[in-house]
PDB file of N, CA and C in Angstrom:
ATOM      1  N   UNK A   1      42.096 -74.857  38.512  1.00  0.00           N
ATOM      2  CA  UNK A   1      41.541 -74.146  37.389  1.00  0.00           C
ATOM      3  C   UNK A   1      40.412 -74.972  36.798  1.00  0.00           C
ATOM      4  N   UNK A   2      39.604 -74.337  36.052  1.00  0.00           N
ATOM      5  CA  UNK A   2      38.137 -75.009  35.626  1.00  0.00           C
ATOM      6  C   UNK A   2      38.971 -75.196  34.282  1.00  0.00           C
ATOM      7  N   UNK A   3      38.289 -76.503  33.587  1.00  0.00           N
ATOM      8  CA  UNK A   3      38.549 -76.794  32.366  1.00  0.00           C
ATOM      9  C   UNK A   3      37.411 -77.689  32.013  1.00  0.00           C
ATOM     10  N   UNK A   4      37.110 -76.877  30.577  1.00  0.00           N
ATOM     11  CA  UNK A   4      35.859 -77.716  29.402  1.00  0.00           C
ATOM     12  C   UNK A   4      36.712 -78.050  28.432  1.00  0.00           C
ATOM     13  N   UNK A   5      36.304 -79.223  28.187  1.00  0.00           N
ATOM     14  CA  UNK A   5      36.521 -80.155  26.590  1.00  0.00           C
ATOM     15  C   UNK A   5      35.210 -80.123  26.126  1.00  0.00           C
ATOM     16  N   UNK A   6      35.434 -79.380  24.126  1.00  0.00           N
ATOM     17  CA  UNK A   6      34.183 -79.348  23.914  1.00  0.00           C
ATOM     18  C   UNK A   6      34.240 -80.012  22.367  1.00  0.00           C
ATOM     19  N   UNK A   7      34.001 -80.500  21.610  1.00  0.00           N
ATOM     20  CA  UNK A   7      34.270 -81.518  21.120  1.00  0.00           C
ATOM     21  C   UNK A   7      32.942 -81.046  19.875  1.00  0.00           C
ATOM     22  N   UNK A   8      33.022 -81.309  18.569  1.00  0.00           N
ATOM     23  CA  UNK A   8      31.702 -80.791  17.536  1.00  0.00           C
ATOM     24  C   UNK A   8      30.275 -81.473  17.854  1.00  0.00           C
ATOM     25  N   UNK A   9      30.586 -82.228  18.637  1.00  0.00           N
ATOM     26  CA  UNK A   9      29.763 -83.588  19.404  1.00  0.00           C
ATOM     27  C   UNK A   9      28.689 -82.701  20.177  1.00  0.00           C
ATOM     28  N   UNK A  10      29.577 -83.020  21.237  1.00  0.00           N
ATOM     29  CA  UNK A  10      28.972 -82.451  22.721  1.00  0.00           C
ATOM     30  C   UNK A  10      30.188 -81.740  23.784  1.00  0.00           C
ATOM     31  N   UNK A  11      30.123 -81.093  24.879  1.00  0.00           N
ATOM     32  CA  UNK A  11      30.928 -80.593  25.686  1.00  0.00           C
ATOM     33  C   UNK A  11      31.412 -82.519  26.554  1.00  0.00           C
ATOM     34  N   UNK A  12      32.447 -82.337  26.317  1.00  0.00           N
ATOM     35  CA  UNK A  12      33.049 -84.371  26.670  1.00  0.00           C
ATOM     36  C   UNK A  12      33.277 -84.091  28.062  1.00  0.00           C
ATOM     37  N   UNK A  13      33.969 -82.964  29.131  1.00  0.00           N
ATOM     38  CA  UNK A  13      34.138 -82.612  30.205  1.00  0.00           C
ATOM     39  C   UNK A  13      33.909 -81.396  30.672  1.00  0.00           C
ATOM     40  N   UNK A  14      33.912 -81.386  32.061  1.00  0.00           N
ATOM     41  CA  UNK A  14      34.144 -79.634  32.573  1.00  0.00           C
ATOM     42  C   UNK A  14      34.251 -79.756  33.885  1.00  0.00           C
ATOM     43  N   UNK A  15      34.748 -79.169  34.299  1.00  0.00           N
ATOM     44  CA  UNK A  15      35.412 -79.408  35.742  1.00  0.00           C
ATOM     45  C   UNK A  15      36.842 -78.892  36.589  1.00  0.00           C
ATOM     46  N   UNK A  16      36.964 -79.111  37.332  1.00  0.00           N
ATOM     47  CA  UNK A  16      38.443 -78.595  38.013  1.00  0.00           C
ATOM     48  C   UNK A  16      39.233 -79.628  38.019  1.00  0.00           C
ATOM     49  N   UNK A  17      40.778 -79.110  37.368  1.00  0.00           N
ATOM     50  CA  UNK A  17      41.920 -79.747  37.092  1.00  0.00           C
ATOM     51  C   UNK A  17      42.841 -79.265  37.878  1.00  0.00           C
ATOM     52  N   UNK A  18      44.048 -79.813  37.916  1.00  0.00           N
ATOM     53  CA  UNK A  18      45.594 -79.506  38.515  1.00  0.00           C
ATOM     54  C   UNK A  18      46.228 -78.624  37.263  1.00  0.00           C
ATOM     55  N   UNK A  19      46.760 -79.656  36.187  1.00  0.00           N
ATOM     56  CA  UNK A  19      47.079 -78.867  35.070  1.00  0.00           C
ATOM     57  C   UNK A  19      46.774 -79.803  33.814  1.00  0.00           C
ATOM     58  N   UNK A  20      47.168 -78.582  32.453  1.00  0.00           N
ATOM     59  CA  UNK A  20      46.916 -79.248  31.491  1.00  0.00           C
ATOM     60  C   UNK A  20      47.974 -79.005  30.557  1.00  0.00           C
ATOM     61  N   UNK A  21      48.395 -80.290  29.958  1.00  0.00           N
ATOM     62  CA  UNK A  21      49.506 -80.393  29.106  1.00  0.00           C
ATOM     63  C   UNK A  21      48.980 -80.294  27.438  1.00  0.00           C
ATOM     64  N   UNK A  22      49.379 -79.536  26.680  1.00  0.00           N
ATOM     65  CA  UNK A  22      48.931 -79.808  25.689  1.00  0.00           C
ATOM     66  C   UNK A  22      49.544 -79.464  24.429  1.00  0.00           C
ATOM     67  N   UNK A  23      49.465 -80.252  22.812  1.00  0.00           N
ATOM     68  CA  UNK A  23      49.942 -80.430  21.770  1.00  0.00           C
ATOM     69  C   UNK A  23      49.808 -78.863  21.048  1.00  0.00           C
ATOM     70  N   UNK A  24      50.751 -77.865  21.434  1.00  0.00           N
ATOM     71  CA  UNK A  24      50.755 -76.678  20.431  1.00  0.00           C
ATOM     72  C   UNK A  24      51.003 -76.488  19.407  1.00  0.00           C
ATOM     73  N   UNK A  25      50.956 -75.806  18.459  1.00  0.00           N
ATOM     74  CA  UNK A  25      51.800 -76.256  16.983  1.00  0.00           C
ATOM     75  C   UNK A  25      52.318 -75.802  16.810  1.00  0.00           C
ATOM     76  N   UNK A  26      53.371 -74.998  17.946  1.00  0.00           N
ATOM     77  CA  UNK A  26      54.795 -74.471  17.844  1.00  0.00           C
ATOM     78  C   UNK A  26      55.728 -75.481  19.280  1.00  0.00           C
ATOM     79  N   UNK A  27      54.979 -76.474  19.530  1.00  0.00           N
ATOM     80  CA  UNK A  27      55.406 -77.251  20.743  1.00  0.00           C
ATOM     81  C   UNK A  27      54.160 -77.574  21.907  1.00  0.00           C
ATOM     82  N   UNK A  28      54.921 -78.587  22.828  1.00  0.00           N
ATOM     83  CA  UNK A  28      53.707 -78.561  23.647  1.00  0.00           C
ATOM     84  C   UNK A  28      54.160 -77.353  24.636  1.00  0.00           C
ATOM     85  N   UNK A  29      52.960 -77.695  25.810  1.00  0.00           N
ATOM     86  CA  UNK A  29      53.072 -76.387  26.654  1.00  0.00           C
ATOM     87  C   UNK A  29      51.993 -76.735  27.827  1.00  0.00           C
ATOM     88  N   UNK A  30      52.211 -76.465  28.884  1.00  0.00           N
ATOM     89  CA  UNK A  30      51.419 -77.006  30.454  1.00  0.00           C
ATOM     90  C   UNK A  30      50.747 -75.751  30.918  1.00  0.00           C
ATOM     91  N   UNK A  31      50.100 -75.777  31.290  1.00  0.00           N
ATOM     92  CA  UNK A  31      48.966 -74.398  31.964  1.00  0.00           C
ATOM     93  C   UNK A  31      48.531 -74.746  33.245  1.00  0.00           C
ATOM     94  N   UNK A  32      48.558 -74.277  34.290  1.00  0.00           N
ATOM     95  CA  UNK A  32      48.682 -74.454  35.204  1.00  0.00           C
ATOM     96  C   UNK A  32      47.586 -72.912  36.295  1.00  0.00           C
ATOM     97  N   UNK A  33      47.260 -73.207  37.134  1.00  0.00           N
ATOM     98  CA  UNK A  33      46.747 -72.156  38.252  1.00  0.00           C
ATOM     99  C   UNK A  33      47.130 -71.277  37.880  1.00  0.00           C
ATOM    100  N   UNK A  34      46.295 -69.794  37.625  1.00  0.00           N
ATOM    101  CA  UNK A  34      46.664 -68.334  36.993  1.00  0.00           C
ATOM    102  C   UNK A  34      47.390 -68.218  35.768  1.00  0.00           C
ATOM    103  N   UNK A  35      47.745 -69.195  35.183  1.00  0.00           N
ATOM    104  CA  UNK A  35      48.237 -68.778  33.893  1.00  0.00           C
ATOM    105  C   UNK A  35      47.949 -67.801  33.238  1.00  0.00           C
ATOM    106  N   UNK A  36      48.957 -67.027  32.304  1.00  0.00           N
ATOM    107  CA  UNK A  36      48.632 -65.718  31.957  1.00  0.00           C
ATOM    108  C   UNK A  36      47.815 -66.201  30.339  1.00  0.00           C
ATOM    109  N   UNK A  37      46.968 -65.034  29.686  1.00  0.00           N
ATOM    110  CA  UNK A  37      45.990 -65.610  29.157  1.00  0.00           C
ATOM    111  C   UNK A  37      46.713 -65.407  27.705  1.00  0.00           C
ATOM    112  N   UNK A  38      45.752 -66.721  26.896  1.00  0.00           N
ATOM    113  CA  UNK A  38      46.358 -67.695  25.943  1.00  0.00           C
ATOM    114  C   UNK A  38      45.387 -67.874  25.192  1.00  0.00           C
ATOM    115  N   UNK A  39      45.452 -67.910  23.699  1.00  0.00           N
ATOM    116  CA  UNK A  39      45.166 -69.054  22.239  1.00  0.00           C
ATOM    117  C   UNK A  39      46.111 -69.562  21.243  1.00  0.00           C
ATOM    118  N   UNK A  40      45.914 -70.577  21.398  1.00  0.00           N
ATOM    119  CA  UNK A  40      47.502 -71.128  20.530  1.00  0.00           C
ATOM    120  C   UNK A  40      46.141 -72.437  20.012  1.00  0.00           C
ATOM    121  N   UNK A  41      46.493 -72.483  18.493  1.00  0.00           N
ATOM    122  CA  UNK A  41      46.213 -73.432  17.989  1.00  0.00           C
ATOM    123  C   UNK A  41      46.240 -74.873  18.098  1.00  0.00           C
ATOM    124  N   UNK A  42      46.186 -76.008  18.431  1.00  0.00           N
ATOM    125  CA  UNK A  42      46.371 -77.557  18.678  1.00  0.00           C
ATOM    126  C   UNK A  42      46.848 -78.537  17.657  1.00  0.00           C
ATOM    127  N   UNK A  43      48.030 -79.207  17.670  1.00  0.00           N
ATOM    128  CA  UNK A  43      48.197 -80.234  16.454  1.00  0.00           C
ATOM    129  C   UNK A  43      48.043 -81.626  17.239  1.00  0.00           C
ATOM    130  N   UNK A  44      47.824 -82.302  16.112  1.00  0.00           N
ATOM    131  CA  UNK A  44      47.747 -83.887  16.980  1.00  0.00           C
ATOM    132  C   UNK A  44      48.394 -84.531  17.639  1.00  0.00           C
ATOM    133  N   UNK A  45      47.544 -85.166  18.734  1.00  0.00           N
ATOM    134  CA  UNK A  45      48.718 -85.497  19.797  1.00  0.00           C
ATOM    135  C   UNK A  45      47.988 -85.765  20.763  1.00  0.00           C
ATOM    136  N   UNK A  46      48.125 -85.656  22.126  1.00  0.00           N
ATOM    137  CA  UNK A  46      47.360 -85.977  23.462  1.00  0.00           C
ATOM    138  C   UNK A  46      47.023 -84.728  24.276  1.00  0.00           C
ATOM    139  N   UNK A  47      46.419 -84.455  25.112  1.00  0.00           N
ATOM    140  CA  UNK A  47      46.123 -83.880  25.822  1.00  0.00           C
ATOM    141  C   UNK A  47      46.183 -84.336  27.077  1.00  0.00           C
ATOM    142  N   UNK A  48      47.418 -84.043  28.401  1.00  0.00           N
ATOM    143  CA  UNK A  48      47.299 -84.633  29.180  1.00  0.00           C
ATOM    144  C   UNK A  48      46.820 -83.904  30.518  1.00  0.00           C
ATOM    145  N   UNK A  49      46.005 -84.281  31.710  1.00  0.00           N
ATOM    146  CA  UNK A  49      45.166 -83.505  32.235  1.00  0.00           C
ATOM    147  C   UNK A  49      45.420 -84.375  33.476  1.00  0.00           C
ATOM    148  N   UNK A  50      46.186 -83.277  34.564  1.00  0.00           N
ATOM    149  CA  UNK A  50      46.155 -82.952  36.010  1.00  0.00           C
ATOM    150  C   UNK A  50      45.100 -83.640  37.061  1.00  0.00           C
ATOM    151  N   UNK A  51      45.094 -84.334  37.884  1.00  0.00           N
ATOM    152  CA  UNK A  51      44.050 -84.043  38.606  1.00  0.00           C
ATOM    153  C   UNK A  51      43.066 -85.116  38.741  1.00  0.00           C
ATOM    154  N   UNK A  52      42.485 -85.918  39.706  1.00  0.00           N
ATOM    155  CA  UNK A  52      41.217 -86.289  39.632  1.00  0.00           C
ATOM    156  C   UNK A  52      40.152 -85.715  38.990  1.00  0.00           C
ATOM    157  N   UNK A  53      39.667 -86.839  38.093  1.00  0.00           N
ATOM    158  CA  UNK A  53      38.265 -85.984  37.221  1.00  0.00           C
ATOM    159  C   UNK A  53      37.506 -87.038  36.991  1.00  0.00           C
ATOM    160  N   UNK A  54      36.296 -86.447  37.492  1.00  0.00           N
ATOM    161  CA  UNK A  54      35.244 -87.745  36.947  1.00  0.00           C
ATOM    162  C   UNK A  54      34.376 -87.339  35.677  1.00  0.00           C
ATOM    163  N   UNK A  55      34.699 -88.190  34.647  1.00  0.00           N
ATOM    164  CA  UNK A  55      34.159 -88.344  33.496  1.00  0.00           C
ATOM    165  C   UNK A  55      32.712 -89.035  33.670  1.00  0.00           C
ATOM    166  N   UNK A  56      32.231 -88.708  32.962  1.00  0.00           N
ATOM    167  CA  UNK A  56      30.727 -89.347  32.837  1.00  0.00           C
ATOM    168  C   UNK A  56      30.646 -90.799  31.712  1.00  0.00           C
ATOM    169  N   UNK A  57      29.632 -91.825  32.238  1.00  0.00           N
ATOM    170  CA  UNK A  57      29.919 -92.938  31.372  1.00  0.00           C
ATOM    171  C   UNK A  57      29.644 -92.491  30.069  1.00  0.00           C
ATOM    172  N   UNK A  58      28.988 -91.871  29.391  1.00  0.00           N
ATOM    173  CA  UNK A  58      29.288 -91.965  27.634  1.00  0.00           C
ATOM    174  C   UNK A  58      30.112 -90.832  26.992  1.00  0.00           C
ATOM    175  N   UNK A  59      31.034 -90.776  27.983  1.00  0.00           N
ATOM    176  CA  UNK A  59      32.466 -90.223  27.523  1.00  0.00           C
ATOM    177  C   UNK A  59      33.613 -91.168  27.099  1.00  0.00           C
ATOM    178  N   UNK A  60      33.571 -91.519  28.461  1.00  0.00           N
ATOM    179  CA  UNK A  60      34.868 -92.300  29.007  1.00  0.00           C
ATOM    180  C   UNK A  60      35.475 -92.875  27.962  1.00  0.00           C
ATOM    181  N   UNK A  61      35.091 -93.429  27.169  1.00  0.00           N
ATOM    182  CA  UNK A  61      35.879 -94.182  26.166  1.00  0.00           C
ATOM    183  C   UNK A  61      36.746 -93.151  24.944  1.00  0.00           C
ATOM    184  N   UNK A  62      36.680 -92.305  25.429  1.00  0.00           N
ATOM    185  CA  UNK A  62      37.370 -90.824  24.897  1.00  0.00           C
ATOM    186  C   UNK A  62      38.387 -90.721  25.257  1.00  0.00           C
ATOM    187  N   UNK A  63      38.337 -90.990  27.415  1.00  0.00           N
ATOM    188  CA  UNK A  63      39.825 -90.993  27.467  1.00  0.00           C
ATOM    189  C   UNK A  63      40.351 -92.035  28.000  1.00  0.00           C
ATOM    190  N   UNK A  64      41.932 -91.799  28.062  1.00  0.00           N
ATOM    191  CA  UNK A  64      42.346 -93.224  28.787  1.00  0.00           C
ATOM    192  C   UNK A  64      43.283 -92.410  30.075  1.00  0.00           C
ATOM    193  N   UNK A  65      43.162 -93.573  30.815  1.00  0.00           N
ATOM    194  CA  UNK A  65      43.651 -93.390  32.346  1.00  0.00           C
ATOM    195  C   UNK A  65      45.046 -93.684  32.669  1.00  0.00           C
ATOM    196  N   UNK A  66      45.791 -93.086  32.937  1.00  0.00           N
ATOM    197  CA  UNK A  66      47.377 -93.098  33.109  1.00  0.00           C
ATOM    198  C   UNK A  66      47.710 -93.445  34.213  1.00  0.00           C
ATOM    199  N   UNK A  67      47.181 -93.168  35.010  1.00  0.00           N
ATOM    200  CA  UNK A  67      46.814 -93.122  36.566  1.00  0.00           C
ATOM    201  C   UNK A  67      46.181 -92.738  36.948  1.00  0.00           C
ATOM    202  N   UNK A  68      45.836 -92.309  38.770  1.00  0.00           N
ATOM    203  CA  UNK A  68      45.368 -92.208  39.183  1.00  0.00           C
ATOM    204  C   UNK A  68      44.382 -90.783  38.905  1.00  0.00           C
ATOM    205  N   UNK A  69      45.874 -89.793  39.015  1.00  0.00           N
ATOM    206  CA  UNK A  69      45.523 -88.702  38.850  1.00  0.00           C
ATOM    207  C   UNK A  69      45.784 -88.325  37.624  1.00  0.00           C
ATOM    208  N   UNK A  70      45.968 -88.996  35.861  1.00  0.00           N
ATOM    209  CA  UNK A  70      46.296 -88.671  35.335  1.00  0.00           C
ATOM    210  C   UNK A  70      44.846 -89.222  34.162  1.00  0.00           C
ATOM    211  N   UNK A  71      44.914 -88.325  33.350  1.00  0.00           N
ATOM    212  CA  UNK A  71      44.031 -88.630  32.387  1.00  0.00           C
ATOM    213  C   UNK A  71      44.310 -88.400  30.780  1.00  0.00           C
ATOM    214  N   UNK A  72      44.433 -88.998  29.782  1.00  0.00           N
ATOM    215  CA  UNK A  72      44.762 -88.453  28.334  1.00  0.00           C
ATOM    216  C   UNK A  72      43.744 -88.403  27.762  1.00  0.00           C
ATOM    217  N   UNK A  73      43.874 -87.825  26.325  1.00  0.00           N
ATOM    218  CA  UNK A  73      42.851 -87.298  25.698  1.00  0.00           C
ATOM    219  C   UNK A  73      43.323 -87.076  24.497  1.00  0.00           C
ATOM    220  N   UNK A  74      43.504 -87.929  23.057  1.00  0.00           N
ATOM    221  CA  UNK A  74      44.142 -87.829  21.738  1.00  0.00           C
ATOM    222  C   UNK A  74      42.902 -86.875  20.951  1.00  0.00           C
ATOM    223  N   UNK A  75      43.880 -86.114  20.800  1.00  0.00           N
ATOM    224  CA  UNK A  75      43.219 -84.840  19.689  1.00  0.00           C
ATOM    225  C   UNK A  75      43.767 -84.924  17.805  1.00  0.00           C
ATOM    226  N   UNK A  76      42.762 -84.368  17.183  1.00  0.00           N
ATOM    227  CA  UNK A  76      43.570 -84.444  15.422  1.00  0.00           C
ATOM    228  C   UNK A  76      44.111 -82.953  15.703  1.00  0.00           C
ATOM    229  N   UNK A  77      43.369 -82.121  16.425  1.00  0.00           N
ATOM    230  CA  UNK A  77      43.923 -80.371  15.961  1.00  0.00           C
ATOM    231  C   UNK A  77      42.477 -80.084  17.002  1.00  0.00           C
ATOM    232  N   UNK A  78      42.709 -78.613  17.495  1.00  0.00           N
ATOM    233  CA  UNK A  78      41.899 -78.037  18.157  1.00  0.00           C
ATOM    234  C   UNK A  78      42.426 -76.387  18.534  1.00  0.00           C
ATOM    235  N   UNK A  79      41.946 -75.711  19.236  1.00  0.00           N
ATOM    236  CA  UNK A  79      42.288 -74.597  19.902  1.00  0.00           C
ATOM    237  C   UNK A  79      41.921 -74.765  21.262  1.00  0.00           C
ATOM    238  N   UNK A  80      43.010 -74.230  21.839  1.00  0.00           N
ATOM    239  CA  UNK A  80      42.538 -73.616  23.501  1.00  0.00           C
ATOM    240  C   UNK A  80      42.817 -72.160  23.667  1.00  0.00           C
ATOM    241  N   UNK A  81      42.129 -71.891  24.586  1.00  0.00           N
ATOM    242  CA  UNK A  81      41.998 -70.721  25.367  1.00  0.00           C
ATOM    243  C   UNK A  81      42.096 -71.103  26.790  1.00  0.00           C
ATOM    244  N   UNK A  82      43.044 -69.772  27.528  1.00  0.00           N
ATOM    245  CA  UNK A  82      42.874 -70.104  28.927  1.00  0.00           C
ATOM    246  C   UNK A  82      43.038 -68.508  29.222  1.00  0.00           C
ATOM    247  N   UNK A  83      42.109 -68.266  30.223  1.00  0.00           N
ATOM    248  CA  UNK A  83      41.739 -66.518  30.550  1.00  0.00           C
ATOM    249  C   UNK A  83      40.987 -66.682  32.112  1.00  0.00           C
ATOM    250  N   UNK A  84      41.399 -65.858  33.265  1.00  0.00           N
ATOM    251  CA  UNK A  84      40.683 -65.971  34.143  1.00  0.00           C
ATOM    252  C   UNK A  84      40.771 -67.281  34.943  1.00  0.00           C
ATOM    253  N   UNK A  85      41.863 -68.233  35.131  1.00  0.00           N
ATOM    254  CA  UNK A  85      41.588 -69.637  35.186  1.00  0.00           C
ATOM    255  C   UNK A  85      40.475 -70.659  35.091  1.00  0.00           C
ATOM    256  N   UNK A  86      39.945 -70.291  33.619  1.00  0.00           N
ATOM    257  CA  UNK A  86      39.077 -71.280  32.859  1.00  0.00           C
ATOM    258  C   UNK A  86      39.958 -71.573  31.364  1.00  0.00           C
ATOM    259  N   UNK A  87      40.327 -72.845  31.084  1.00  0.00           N
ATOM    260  CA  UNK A  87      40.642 -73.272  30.448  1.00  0.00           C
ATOM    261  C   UNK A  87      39.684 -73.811  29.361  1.00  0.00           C
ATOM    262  N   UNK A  88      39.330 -73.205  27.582  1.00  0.00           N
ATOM    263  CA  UNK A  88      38.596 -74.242  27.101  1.00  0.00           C
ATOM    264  C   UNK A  88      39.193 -74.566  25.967  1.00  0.00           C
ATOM    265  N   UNK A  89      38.998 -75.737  25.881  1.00  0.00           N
ATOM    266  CA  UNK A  89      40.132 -76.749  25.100  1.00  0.00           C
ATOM    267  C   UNK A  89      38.422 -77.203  23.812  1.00  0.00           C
ATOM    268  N   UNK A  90      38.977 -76.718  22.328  1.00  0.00           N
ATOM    269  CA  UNK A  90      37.867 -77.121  21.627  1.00  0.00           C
ATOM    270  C   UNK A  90      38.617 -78.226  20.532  1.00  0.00           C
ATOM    271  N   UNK A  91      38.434 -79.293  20.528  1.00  0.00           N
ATOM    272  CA  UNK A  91      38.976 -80.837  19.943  1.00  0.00           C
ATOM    273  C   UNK A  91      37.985 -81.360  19.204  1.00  0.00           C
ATOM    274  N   UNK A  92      39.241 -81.445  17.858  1.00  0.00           N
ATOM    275  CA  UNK A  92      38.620 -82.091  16.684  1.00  0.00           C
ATOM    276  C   UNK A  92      38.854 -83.415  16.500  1.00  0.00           C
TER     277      UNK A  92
END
């Protein structure tokens, strides 16, 4: 699935993921290939993200690396949407 992080900044990523874990504010919740379509609000917390992804250098310090294939991403609150398998994740 395609996924953008877009941030009041600048768009921080975009690209193809495995899945994405993320801080709901009724719980977290994972989205995954075809997921059926979604907006649920974001509370603080991490964002954890599936997949080899190459970040660009004046990101990177945005996220931190778990592993190989794993990437985080601490949010205060945000919204996502996921429709069509495009995921966009907007982080405050």
């Amino acid at each position: 699935m395609y996924l953008e992080i877009v941030s009041p900044d600048a768009t921080l990523f975009a690209g193809e993921v495995d899945s994405v874990i993320v801080p709901g504010s009724a719980g977290s919740f994972q989205m995954l290939n075809n997921h059926a379509s979604i907006v649920s609000s974001l509370k603080e917390g991490v964002v954890k993200i599936s997949g080899k992804i190459d970040l660009d250098d004046a990101v990177k310090d945005k996220f931190q690396m778990e592993d190989a294939n794993t990437t985080l991403f601490k949010i205060n609150s945000g919204t996502v949407e996921m429709r069509d398998n495009k995921l966009i994740l907007l982080a405050d």
